[in-house]
Protein backbone atom coordinates (compact mmCIF):
# COMPACT_ATOMS: atom_id res chain seq x y z
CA UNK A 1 81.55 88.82 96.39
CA UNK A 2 84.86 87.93 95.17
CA UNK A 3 86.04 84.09 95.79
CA UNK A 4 88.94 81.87 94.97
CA UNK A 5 88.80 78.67 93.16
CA UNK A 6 92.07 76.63 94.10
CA UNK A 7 93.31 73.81 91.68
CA UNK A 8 95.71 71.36 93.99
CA UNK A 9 97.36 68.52 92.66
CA UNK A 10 97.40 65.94 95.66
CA UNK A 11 100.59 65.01 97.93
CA UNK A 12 102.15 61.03 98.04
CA UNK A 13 100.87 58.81 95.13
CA UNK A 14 99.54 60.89 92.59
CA UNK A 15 101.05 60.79 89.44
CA UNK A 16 102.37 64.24 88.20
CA UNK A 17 100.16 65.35 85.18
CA UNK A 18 103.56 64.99 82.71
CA UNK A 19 102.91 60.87 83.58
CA UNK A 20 99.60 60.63 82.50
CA UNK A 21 97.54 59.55 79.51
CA UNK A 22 97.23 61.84 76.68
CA UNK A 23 93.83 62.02 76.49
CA UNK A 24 93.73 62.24 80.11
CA UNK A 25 95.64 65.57 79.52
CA UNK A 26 93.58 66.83 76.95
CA UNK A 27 90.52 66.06 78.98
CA UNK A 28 91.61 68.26 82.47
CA UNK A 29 93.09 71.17 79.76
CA UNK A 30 89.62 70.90 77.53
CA UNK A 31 87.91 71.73 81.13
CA UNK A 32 89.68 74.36 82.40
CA UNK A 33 89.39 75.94 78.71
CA UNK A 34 85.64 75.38 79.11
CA UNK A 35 85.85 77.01 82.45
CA UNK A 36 87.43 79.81 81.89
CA UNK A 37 85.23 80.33 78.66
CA UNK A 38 81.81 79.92 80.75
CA UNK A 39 83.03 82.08 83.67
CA UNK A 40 84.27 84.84 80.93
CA UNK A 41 80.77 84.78 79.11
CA UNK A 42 79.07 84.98 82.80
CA UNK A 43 81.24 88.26 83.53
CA UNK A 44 82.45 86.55 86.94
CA UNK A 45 85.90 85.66 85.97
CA UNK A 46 88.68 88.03 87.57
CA UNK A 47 91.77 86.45 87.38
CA UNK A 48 92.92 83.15 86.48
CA UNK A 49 96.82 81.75 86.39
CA UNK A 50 98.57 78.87 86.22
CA UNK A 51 101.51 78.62 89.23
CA UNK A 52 105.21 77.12 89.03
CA UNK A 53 105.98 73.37 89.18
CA UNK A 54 106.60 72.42 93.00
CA UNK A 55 110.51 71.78 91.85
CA UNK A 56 110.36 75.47 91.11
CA UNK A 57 108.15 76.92 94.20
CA UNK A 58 109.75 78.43 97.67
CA UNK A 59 108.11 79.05 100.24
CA UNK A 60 109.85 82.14 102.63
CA UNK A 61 108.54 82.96 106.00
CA UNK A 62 108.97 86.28 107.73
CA UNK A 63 110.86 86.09 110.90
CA UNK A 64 112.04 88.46 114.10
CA UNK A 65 116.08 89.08 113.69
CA UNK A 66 116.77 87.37 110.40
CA UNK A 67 116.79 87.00 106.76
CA UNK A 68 113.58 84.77 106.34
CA UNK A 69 114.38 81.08 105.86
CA UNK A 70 113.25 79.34 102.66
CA UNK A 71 112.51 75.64 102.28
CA UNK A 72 111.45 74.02 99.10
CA UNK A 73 107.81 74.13 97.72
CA UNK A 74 104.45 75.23 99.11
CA UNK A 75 103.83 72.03 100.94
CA UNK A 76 107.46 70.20 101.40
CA UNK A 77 106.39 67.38 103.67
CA UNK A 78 103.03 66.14 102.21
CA UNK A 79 104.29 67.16 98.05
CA UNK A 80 100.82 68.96 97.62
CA UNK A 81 101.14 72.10 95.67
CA UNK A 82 98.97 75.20 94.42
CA UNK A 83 98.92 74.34 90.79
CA UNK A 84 96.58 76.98 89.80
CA UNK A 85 93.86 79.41 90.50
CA UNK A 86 90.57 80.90 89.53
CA UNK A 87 89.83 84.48 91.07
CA UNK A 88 85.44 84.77 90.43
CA UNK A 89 83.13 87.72 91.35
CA UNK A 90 79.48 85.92 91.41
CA UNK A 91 76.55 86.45 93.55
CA UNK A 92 76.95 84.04 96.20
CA UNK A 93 79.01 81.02 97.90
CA UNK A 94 76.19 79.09 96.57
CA UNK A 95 77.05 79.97 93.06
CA UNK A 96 80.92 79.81 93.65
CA UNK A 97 80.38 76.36 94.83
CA UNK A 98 78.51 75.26 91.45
């Protein structure tokens, strides 16, 4: 069963990742090396990519009659944004979980 692992960085008050501590950026890039390596080794990753910063997302709806309207970033009102992803093929939601 394929699932998808979503990294979100969270809306109002959190600091952008270019703000904080060195080590505190070596620390969250050190884990999603280790991740990727584990989930590699484990023959359950699929896919795995890093997305645009929100200053450089769209996001375009479909609609009736029109060209589709476009408004800035994934999630303009709250400033939560899709920062990444994991795509994993593993035996069950109990293991996608862990």
């Amino acid at each position: 069963m394929k699932y998808m692992l979503m990294m979100h960085h969270g809306g109002e008050g959190t600091a952008p990742i270019t703000t904080w501590p060195p080590a505190d950026v070596k620390a969250h890039i050190d884990f999603m090396i280790r991740l990727n390596k584990d989930l590699t080794a484990s023959g359950e990753l699929v896919a795995a990519e890093g997305l645009a910063w929100p200053n450089q997302a769209r996001l375009v709806r479909n609609r009736k009659g029109g060209g589709p309207p476009i408004t800035d970033g994934p999630f303009p009102e709250t400033k939560e944004f899709l920062a990444g992803f994991w795509i994993i093929d593993c035996e069950s939601e109990a293991r996608a979980i862990e």
